[in-house]
PDB file of N, CA and C in Angstrom:
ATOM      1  N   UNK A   1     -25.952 -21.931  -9.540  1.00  0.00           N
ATOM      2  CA  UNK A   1     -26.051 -23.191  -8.860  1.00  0.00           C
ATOM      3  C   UNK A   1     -25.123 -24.209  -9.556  1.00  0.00           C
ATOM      4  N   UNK A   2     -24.422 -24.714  -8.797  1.00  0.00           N
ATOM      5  CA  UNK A   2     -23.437 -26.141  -9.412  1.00  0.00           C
ATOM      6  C   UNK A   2     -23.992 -27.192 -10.138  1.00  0.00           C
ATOM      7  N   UNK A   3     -23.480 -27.613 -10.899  1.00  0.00           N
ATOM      8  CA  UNK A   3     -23.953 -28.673 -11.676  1.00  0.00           C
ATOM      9  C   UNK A   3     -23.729 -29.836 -10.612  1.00  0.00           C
ATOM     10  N   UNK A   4     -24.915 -31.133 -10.432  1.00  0.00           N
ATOM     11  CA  UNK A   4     -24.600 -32.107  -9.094  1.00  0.00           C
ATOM     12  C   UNK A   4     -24.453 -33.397  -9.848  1.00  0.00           C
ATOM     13  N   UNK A   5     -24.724 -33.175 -11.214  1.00  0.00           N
ATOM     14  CA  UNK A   5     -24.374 -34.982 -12.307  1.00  0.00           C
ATOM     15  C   UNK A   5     -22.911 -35.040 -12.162  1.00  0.00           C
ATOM     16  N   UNK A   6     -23.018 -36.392 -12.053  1.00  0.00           N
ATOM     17  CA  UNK A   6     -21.252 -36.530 -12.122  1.00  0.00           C
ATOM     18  C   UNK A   6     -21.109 -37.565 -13.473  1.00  0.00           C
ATOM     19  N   UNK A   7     -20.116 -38.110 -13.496  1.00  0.00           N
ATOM     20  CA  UNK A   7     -20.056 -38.814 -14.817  1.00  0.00           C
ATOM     21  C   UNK A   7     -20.803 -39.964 -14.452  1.00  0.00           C
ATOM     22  N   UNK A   8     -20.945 -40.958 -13.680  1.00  0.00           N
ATOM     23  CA  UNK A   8     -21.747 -41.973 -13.654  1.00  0.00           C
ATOM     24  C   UNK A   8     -23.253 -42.113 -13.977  1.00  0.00           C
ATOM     25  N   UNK A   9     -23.648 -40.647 -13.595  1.00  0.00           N
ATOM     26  CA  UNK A   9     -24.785 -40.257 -14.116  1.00  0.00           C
ATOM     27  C   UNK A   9     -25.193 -40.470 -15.768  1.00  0.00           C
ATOM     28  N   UNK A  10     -24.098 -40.088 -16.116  1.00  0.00           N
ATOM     29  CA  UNK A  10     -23.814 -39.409 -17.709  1.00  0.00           C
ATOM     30  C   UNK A  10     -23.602 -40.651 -18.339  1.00  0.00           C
ATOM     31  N   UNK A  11     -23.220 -41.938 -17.849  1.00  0.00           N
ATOM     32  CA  UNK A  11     -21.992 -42.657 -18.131  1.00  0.00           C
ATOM     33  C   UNK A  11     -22.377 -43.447 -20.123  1.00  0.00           C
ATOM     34  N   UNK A  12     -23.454 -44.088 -19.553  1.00  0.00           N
ATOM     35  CA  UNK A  12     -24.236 -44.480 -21.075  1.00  0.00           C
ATOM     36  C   UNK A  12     -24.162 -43.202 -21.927  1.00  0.00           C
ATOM     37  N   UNK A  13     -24.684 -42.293 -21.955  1.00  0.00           N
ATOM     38  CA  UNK A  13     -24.734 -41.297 -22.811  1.00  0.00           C
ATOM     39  C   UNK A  13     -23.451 -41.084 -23.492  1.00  0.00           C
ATOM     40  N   UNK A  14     -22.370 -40.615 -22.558  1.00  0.00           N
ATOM     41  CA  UNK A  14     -20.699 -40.367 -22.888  1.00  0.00           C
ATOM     42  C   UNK A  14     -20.488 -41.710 -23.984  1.00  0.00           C
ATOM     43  N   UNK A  15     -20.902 -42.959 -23.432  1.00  0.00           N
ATOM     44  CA  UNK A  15     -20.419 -44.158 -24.267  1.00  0.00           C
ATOM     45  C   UNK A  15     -20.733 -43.821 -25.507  1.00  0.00           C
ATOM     46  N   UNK A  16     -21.909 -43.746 -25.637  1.00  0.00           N
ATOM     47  CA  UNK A  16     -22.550 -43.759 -26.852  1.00  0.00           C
ATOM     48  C   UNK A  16     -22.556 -42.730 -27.724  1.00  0.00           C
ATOM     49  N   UNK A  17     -21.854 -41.505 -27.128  1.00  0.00           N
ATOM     50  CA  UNK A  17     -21.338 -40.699 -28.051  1.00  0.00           C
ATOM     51  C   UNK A  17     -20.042 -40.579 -28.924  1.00  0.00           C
ATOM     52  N   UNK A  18     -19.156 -41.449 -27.756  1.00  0.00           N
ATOM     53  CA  UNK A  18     -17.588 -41.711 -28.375  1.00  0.00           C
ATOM     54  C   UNK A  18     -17.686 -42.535 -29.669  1.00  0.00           C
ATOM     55  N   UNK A  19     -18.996 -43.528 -28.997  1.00  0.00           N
ATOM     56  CA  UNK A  19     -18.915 -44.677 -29.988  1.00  0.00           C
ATOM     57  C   UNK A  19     -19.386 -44.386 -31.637  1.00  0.00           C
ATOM     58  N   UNK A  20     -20.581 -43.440 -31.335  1.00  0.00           N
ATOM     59  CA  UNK A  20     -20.913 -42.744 -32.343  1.00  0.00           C
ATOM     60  C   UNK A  20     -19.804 -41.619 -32.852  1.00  0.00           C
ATOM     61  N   UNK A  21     -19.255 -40.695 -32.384  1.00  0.00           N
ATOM     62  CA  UNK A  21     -18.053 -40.760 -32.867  1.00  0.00           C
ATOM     63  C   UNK A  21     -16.940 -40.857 -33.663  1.00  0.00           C
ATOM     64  N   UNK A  22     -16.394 -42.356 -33.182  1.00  0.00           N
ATOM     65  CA  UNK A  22     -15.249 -43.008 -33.792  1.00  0.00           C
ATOM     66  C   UNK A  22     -15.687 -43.834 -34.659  1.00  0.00           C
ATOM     67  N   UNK A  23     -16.766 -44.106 -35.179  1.00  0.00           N
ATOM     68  CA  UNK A  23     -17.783 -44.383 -36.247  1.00  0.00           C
ATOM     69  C   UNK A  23     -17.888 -43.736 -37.771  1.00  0.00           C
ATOM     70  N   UNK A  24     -18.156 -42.004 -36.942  1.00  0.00           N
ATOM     71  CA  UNK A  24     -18.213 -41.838 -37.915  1.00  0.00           C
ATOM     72  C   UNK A  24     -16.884 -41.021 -38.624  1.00  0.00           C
ATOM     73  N   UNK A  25     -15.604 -41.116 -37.266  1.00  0.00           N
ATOM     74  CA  UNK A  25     -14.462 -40.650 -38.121  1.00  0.00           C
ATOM     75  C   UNK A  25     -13.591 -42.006 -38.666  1.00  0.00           C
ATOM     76  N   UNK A  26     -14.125 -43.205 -38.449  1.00  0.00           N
ATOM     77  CA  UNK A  26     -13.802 -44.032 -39.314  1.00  0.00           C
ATOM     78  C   UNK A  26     -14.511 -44.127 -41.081  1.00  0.00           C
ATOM     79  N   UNK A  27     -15.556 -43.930 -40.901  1.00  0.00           N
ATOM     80  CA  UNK A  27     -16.094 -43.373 -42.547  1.00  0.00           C
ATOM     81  C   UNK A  27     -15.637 -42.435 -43.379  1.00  0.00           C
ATOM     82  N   UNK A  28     -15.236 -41.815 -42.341  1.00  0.00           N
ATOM     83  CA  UNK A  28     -14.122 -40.480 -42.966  1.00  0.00           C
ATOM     84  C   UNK A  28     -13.408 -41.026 -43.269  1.00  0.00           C
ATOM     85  N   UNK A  29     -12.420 -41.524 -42.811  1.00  0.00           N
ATOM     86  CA  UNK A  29     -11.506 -41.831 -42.874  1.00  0.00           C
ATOM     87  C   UNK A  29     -11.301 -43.261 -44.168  1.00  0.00           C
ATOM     88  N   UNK A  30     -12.636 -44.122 -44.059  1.00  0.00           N
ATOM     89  CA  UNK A  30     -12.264 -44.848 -45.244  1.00  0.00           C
ATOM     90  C   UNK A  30     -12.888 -44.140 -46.376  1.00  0.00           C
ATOM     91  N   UNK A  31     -13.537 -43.140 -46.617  1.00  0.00           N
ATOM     92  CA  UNK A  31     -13.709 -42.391 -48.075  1.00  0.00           C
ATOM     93  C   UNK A  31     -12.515 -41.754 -48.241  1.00  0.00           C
ATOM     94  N   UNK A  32     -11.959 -41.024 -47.151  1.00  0.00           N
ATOM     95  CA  UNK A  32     -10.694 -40.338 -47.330  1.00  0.00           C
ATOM     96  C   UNK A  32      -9.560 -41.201 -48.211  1.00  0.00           C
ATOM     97  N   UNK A  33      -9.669 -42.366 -48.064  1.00  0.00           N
ATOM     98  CA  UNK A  33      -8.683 -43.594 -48.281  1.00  0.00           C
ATOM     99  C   UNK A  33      -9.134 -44.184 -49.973  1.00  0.00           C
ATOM    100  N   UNK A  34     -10.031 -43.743 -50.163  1.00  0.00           N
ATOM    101  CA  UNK A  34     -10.745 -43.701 -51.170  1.00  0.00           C
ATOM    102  C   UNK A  34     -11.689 -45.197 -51.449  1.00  0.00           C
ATOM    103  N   UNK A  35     -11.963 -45.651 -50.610  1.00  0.00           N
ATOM    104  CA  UNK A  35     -13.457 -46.234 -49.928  1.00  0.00           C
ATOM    105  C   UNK A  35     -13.184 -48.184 -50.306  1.00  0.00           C
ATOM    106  N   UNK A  36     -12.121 -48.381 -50.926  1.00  0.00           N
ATOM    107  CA  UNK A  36     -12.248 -49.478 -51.344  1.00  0.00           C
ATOM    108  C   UNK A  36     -10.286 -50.294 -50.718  1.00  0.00           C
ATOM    109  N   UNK A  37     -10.014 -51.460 -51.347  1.00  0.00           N
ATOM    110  CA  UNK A  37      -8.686 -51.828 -50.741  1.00  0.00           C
ATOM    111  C   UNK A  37      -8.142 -51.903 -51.959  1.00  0.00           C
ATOM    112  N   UNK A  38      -6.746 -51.297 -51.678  1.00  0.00           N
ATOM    113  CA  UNK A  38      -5.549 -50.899 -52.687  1.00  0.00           C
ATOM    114  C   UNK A  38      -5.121 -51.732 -53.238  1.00  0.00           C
ATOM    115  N   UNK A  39      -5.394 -53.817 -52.865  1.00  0.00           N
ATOM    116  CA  UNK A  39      -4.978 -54.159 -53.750  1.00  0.00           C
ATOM    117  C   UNK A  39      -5.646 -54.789 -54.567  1.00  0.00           C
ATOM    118  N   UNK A  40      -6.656 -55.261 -54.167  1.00  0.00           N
ATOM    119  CA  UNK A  40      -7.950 -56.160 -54.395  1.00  0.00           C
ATOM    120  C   UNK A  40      -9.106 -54.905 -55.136  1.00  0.00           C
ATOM    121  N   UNK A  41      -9.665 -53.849 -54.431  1.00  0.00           N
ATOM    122  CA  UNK A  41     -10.803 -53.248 -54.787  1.00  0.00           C
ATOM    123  C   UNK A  41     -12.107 -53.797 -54.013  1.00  0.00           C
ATOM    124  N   UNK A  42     -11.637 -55.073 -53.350  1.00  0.00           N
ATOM    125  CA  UNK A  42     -13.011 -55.061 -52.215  1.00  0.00           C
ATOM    126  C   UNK A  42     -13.804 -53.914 -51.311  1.00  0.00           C
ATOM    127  N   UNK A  43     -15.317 -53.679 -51.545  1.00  0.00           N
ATOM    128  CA  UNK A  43     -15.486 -52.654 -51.163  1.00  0.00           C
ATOM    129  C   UNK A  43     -17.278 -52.952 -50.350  1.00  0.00           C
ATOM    130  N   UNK A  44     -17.421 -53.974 -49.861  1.00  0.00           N
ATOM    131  CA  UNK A  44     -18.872 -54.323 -49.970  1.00  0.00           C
ATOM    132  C   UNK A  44     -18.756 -54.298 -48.408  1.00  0.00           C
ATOM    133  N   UNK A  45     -17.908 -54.651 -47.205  1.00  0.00           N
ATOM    134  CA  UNK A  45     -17.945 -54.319 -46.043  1.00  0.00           C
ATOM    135  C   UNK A  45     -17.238 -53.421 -45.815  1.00  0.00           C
ATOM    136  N   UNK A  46     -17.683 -52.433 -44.915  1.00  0.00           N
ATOM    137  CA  UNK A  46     -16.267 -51.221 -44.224  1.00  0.00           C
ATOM    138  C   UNK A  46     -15.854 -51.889 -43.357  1.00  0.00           C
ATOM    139  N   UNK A  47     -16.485 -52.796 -42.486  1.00  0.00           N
ATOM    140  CA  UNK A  47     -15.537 -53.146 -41.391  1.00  0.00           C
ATOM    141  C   UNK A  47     -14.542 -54.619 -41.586  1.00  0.00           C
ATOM    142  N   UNK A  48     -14.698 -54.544 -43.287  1.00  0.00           N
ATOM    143  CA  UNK A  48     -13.511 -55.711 -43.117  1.00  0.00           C
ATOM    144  C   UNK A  48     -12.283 -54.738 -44.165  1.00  0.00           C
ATOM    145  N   UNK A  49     -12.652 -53.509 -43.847  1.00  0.00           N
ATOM    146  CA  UNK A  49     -11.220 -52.781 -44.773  1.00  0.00           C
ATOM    147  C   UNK A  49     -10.576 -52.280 -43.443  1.00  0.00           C
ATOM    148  N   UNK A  50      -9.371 -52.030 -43.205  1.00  0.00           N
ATOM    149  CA  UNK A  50      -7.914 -51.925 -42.625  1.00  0.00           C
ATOM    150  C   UNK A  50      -7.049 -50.864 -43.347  1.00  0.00           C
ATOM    151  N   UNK A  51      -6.681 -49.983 -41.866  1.00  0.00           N
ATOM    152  CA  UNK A  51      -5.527 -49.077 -42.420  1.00  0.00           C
ATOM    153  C   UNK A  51      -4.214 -49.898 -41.857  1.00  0.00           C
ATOM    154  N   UNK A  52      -3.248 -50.193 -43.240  1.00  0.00           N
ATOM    155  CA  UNK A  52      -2.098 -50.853 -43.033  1.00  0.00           C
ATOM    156  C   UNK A  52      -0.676 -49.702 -43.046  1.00  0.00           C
ATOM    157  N   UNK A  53      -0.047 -49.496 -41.649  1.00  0.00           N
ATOM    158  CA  UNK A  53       1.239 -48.820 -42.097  1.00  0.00           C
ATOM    159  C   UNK A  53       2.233 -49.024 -42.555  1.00  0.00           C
ATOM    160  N   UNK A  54       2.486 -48.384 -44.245  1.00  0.00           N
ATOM    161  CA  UNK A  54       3.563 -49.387 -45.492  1.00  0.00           C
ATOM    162  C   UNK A  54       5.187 -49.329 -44.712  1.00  0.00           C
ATOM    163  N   UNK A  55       5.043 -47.933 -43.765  1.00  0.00           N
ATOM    164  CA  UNK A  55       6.762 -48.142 -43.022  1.00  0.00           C
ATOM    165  C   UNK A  55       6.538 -48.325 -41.686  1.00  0.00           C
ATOM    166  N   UNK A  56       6.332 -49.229 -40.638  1.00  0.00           N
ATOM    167  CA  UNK A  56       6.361 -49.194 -39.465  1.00  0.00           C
ATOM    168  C   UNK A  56       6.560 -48.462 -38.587  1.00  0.00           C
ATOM    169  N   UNK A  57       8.022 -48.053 -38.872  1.00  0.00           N
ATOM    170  CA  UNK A  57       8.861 -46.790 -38.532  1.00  0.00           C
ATOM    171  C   UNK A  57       8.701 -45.609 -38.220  1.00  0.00           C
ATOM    172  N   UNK A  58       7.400 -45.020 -39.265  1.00  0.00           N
ATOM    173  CA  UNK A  58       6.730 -44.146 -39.552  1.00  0.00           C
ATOM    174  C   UNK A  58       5.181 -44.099 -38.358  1.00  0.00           C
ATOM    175  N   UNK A  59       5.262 -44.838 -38.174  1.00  0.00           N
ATOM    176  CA  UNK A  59       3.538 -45.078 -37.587  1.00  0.00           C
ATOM    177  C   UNK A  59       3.926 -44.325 -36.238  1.00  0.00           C
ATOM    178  N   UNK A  60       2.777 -43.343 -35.807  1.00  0.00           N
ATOM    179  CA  UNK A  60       2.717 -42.218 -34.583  1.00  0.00           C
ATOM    180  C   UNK A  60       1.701 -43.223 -33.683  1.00  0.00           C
ATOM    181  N   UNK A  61       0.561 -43.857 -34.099  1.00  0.00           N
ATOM    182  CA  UNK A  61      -0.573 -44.141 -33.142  1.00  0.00           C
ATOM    183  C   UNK A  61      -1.451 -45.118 -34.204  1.00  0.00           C
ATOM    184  N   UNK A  62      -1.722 -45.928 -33.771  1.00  0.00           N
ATOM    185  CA  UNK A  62      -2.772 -47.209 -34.622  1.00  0.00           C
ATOM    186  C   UNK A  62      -3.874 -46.336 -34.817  1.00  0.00           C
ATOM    187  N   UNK A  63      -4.207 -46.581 -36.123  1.00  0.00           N
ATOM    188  CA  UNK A  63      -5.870 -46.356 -36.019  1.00  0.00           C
ATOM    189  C   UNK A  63      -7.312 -46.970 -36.308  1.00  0.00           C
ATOM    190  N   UNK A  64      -6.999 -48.150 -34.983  1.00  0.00           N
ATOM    191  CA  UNK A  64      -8.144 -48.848 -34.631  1.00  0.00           C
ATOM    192  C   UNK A  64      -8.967 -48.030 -33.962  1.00  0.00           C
ATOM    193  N   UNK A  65     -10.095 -48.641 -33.110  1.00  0.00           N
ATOM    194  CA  UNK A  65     -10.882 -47.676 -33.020  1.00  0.00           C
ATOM    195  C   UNK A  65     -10.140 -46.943 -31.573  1.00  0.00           C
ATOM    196  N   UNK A  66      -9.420 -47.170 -30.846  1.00  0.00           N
ATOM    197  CA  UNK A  66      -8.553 -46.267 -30.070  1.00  0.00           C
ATOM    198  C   UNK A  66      -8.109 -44.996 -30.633  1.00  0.00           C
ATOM    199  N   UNK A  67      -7.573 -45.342 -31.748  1.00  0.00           N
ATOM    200  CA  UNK A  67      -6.450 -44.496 -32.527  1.00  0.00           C
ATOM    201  C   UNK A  67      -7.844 -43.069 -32.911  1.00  0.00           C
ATOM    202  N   UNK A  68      -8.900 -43.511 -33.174  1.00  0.00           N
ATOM    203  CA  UNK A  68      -9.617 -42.692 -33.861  1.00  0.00           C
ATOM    204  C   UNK A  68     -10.528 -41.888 -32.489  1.00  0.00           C
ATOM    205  N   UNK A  69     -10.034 -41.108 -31.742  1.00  0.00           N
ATOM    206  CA  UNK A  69     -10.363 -40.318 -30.872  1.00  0.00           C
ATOM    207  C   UNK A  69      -9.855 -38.870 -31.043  1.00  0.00           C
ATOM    208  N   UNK A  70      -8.942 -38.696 -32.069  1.00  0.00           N
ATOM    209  CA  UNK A  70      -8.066 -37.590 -32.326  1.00  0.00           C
ATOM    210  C   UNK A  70      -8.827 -36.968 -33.134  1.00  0.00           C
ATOM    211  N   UNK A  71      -8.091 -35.422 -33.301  1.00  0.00           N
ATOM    212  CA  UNK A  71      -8.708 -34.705 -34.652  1.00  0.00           C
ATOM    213  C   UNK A  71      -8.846 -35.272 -35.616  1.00  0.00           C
ATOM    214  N   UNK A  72      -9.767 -34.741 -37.108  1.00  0.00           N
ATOM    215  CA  UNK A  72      -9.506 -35.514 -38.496  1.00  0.00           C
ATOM    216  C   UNK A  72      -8.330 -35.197 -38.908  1.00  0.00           C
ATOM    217  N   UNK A  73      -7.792 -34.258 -39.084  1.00  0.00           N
ATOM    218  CA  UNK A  73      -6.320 -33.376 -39.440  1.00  0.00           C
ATOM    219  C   UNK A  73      -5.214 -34.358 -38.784  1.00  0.00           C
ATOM    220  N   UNK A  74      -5.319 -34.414 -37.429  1.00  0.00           N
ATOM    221  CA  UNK A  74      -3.752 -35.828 -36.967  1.00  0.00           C
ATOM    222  C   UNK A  74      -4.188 -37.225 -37.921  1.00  0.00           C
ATOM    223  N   UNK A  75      -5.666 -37.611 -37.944  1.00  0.00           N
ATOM    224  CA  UNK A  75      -5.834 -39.037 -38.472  1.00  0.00           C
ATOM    225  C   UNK A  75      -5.867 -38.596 -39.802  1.00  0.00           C
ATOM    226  N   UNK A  76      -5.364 -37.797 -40.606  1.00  0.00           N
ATOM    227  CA  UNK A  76      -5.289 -37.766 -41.712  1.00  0.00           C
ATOM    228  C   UNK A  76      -4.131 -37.869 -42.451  1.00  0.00           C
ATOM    229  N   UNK A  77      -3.040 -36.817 -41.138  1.00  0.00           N
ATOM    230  CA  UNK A  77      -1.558 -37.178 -41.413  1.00  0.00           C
ATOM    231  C   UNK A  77      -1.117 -38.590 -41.339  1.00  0.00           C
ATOM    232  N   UNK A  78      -2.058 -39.478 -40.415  1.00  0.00           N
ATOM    233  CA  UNK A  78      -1.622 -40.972 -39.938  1.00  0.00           C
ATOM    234  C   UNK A  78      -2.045 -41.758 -41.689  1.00  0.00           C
ATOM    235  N   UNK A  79      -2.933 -41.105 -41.578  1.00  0.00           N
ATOM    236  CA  UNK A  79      -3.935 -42.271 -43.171  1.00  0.00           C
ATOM    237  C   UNK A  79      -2.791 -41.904 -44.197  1.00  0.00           C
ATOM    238  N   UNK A  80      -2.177 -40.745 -44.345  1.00  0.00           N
ATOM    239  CA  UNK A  80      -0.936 -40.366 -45.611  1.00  0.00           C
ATOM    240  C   UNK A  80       0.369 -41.260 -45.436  1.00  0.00           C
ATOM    241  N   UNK A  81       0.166 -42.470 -44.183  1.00  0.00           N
ATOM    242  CA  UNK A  81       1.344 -43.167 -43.871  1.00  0.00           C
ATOM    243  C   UNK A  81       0.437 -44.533 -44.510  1.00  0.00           C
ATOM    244  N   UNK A  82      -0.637 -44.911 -44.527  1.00  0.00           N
ATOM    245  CA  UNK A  82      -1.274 -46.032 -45.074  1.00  0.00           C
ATOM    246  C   UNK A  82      -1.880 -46.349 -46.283  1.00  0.00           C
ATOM    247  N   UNK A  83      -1.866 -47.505 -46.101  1.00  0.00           N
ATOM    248  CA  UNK A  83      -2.830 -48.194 -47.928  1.00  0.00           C
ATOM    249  C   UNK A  83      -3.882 -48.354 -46.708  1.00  0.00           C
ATOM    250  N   UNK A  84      -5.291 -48.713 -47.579  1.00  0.00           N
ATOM    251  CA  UNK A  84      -6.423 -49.286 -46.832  1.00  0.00           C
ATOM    252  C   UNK A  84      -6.236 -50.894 -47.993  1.00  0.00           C
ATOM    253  N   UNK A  85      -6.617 -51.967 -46.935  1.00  0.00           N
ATOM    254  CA  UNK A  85      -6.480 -53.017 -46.997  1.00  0.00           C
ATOM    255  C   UNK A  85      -6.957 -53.600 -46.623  1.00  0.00           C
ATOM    256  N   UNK A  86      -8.176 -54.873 -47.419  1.00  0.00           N
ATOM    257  CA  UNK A  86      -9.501 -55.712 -47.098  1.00  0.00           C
ATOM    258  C   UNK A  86      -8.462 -56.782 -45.984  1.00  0.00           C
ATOM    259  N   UNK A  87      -9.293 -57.035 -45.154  1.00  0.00           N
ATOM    260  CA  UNK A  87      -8.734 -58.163 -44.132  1.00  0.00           C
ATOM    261  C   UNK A  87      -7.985 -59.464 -44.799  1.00  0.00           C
ATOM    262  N   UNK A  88      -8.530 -59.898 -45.834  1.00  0.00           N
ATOM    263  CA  UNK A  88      -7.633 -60.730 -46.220  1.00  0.00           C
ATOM    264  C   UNK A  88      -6.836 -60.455 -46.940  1.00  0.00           C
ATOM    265  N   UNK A  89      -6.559 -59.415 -47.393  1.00  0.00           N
ATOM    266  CA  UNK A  89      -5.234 -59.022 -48.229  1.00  0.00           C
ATOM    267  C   UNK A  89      -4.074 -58.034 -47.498  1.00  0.00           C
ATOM    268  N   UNK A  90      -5.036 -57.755 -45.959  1.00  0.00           N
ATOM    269  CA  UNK A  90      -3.990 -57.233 -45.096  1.00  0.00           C
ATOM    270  C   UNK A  90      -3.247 -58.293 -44.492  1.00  0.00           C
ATOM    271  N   UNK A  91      -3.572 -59.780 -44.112  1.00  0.00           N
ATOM    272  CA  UNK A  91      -2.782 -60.652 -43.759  1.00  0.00           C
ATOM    273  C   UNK A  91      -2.560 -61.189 -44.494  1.00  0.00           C
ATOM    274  N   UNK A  92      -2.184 -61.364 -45.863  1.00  0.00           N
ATOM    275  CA  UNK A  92      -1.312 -61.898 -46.878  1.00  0.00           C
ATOM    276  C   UNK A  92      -0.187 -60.776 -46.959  1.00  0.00           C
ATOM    277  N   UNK A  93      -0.733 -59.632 -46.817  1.00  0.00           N
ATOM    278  CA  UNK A  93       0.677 -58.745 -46.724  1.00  0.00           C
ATOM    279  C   UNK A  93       1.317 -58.904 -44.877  1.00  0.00           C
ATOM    280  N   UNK A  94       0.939 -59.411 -44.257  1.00  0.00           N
ATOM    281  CA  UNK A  94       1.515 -59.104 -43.122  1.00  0.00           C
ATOM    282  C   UNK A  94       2.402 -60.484 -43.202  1.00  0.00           C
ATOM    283  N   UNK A  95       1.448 -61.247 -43.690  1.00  0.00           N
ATOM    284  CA  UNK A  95       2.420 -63.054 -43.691  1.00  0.00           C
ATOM    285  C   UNK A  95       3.120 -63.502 -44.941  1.00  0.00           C
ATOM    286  N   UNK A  96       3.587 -62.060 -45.762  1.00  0.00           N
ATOM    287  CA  UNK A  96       4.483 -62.222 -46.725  1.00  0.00           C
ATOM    288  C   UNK A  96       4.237 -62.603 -48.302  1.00  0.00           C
ATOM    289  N   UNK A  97       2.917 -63.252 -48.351  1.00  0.00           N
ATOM    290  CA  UNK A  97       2.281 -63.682 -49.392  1.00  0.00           C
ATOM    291  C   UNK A  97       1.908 -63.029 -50.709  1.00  0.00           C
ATOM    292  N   UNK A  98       1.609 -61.506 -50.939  1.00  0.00           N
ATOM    293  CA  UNK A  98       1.217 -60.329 -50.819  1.00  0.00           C
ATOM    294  C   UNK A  98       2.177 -58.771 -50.492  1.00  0.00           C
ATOM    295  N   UNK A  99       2.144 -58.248 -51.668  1.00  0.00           N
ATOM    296  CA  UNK A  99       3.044 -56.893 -51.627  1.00  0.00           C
ATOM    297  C   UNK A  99       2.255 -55.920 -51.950  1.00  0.00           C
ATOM    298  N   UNK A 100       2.152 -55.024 -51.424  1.00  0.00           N
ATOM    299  CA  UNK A 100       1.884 -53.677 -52.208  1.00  0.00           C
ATOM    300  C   UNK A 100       3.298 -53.130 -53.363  1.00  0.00           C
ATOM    301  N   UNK A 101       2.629 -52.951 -54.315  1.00  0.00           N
ATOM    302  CA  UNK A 101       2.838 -52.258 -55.462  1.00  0.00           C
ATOM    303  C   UNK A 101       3.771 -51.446 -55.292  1.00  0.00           C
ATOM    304  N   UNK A 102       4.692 -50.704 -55.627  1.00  0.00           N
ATOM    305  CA  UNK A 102       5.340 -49.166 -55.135  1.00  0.00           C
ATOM    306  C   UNK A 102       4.207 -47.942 -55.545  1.00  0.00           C
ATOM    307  N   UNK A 103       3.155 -48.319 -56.677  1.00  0.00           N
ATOM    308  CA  UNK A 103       2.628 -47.687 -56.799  1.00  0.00           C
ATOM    309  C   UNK A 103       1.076 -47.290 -55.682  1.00  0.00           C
ATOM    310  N   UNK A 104       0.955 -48.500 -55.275  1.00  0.00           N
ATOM    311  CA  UNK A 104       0.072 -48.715 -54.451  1.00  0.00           C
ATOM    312  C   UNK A 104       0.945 -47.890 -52.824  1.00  0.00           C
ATOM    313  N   UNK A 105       1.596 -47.905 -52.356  1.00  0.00           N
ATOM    314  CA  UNK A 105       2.258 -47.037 -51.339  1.00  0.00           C
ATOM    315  C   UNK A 105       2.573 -45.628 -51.735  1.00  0.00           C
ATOM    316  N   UNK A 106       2.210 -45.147 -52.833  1.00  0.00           N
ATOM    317  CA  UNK A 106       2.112 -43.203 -53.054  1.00  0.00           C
ATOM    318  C   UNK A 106       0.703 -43.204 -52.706  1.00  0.00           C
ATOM    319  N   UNK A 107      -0.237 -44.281 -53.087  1.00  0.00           N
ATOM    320  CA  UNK A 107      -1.167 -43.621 -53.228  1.00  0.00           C
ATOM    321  C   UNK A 107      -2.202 -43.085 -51.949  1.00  0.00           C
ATOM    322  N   UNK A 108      -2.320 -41.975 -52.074  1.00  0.00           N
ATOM    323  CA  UNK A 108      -2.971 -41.202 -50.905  1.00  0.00           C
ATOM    324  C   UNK A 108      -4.649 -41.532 -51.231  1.00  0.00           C
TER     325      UNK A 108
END
């Protein structure tokens, strides 16, 4: 017998699984980063740490929470292009104020 749910049926459920989700491959992803910001060491909110890409050039796909729908393996190659960076020390580096280190851009 055919299945007769269609997605509207489903629709909350689907949400709330993506959302759960990209949740928790963002946690991955900031322990992966090694849980704190590269230049500061702020570490008391996750959602005010930021993956910053050190070459533009380099960047395949953002990984806001869009970006984080992919395997861990692609968002991992993406995170080996970034520092993680507390919100305010990601816009002191974006508005010039603020450098990463050379040492701070090896670090994986």
């Amino acid at each position: 017998m055919k299945d007769k749910r269609k997605y509207a049926d489903r629709a909350a459920y689907m949400i709330r699984a993506v959302t759960r989700r990209r949740k928790k491959l963002r946690e991955m992803a900031i322990k992966y980063k090694g849980g704190k910001c590269a230049i500061c060491g702020y570490k008391r909110c996750q959602a005010a740490l930021e993956f910053h890409h050190v070459k533009k050039g380099e960047k395949n796909f953002g990984l806001s929470s869009r970006g984080l729908t992919r395997s861990f393996d692609k968002i991992q190659k993406e995170l080996d292009k970034c520092a993680m960076l507390c919100s305010n020390c990601y816009r002191e580096v974006h508005a010039g104020k603020t450098q990463l280190s050379a040492v701070k851009r090896i670090e994986k």
